[in-house]
N, C-alpha and C. Protein backbone atom coordinates (compact mmCIF):
# COMPACT_ATOMS: atom_id res chain seq x y z
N UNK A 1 45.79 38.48 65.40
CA UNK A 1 46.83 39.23 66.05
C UNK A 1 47.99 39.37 65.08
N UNK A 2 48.64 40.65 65.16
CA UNK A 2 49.94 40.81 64.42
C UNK A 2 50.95 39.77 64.75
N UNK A 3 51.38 39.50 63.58
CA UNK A 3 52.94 38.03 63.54
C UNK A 3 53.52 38.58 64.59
N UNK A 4 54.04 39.90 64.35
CA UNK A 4 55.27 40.13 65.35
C UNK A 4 55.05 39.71 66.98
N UNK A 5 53.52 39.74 67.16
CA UNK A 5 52.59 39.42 68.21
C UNK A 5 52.89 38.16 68.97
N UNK A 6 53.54 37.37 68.21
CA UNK A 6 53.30 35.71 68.12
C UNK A 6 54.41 35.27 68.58
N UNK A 7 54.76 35.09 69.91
CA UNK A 7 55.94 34.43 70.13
C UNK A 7 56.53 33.04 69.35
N UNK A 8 55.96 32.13 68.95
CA UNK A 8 56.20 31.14 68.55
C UNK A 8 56.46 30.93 67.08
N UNK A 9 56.02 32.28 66.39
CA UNK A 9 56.61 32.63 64.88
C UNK A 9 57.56 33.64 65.23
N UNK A 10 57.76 34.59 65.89
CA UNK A 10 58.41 35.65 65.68
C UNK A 10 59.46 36.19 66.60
N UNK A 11 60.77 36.44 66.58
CA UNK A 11 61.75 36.72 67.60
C UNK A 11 62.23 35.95 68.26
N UNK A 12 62.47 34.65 67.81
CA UNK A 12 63.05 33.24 68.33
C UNK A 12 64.26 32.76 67.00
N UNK A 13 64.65 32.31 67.90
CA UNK A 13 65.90 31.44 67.31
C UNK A 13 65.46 30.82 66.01
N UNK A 14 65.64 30.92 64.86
CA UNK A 14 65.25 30.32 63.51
C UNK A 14 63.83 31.08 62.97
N UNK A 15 63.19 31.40 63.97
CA UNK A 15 62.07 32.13 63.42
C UNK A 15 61.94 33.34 62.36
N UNK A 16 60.99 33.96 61.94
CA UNK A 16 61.25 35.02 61.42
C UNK A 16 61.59 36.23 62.15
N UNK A 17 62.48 37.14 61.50
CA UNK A 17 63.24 37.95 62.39
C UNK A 17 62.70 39.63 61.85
N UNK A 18 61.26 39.93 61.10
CA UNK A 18 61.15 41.12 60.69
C UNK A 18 60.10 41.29 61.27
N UNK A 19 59.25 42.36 61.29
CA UNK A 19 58.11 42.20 62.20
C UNK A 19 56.71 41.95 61.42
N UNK A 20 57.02 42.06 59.51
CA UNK A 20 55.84 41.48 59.06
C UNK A 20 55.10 41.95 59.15
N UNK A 21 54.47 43.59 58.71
CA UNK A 21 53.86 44.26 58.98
C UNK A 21 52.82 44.25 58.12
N UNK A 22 51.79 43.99 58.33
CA UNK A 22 50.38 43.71 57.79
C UNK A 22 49.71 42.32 57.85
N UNK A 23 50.80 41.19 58.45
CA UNK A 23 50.48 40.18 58.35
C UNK A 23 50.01 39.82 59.80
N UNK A 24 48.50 38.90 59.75
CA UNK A 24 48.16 38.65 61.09
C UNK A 24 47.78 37.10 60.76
N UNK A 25 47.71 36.26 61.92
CA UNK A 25 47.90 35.27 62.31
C UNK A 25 47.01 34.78 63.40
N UNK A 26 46.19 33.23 63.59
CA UNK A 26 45.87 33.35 64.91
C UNK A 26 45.73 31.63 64.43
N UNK A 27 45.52 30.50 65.65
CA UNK A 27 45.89 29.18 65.84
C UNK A 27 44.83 28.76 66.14
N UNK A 28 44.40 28.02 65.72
CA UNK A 28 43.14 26.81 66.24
C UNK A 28 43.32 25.68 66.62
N UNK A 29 43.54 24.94 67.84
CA UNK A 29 43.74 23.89 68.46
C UNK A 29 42.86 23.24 69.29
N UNK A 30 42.68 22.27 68.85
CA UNK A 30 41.58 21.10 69.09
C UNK A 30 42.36 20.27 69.81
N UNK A 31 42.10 18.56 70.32
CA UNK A 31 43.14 17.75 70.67
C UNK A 31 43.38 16.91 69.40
N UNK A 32 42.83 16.97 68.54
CA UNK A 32 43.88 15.89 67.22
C UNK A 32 44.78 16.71 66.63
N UNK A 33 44.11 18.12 66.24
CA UNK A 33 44.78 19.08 65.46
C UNK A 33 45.24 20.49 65.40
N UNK A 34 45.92 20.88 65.00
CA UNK A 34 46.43 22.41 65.35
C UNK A 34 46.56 22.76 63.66
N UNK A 35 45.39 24.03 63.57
CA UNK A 35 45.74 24.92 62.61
C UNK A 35 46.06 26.47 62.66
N UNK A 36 47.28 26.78 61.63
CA UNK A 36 47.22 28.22 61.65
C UNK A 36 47.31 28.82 60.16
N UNK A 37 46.49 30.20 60.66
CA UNK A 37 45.73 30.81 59.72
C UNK A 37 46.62 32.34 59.59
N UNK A 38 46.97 32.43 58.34
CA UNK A 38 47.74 33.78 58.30
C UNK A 38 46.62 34.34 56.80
N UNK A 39 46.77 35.54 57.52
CA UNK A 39 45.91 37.10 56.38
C UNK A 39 46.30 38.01 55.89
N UNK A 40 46.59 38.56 55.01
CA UNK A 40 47.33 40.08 54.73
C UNK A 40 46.02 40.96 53.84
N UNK A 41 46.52 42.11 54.33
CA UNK A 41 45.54 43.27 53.47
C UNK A 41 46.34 43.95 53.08
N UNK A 42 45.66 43.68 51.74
CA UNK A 42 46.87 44.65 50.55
C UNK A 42 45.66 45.33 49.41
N UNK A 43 46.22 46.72 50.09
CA UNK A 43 45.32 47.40 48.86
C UNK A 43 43.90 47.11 49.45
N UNK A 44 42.85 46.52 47.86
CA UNK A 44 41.70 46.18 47.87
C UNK A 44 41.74 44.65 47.88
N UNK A 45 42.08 44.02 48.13
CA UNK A 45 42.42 42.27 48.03
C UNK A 45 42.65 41.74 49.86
N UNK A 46 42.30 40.59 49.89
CA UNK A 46 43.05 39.90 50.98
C UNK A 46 43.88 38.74 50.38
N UNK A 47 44.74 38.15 51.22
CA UNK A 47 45.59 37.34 50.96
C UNK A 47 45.08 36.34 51.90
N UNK A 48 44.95 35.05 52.02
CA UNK A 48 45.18 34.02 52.66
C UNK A 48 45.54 32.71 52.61
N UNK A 49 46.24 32.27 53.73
CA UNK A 49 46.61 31.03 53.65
C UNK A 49 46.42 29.90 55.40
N UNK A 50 46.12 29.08 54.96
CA UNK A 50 45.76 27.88 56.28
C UNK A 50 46.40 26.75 56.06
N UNK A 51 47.27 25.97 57.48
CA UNK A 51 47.91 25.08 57.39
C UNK A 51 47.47 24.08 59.12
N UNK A 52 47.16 22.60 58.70
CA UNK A 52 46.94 21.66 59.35
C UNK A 52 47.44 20.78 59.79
N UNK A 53 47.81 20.44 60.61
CA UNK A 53 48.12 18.71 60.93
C UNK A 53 47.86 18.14 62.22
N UNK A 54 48.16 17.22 62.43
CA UNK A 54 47.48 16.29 63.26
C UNK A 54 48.76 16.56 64.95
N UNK A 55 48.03 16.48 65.93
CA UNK A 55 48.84 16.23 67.06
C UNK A 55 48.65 14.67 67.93
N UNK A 56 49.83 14.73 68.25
CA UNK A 56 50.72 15.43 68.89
C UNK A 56 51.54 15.76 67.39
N UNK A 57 52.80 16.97 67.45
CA UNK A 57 53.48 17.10 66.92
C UNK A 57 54.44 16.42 66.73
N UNK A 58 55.01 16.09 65.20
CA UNK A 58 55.62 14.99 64.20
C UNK A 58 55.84 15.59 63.01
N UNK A 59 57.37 15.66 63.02
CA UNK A 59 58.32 15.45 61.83
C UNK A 59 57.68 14.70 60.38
N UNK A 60 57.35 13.76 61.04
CA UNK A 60 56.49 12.64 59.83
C UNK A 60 55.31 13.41 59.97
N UNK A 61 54.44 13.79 59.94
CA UNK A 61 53.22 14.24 60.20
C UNK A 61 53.09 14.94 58.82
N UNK A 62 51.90 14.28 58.11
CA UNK A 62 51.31 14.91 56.88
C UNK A 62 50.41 16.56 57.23
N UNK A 63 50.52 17.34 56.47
CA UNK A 63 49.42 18.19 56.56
C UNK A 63 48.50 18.71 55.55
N UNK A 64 47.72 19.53 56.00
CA UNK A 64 46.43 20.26 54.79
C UNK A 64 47.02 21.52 54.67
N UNK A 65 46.88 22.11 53.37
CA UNK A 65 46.96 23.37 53.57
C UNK A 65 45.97 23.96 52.55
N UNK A 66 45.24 25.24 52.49
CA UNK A 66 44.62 25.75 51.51
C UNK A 66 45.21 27.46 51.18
N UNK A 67 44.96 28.25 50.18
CA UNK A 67 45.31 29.50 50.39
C UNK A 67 44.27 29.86 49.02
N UNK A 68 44.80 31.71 49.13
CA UNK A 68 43.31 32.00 48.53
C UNK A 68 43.61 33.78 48.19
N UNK A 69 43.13 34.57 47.47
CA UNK A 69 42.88 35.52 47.06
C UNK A 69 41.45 35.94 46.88
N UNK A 70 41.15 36.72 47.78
CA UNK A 70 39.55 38.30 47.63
C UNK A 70 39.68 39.08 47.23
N UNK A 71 39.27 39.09 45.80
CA UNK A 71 39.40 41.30 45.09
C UNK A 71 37.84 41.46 45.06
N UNK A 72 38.55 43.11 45.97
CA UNK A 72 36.98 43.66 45.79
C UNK A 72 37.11 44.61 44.69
């Protein structure tokens, strides 16, 4: 789904305030962990990036992240 889509990234107090147009987003939540996954299409390439951590949610809380580039 489009960022701007995303209440919890987008149009909130501290959040991002543009609508981020090409960028989509969607959350995977399990009960230990919550990941989210953002994509962009640019051109002939994708963009990505994924970020992890453990719940409940924590300040201290370590996370994973990976990211990545596709040229076709």
């Amino acid at each position: 789904m489009p960022v701007a889509d995303v209440p919890y990234l987008y149009a909130s107090q501290g959040e991002l305030t543009d609508p981020c147009y090409g960028l989509f987003t969607f959350r995977i939540s399990t009960g230990q962990s919550q990941q989210d996954v953002f994509v962009s299409f640019l051109n002939r390439a994708v963009l990505f990036s994924s970020f992890r951590t453990a719940l409940p949610l924590n300040p201290s809380n370590t996370y994973d992240y990976l990211y990545g580039v596709a040229l076709k």
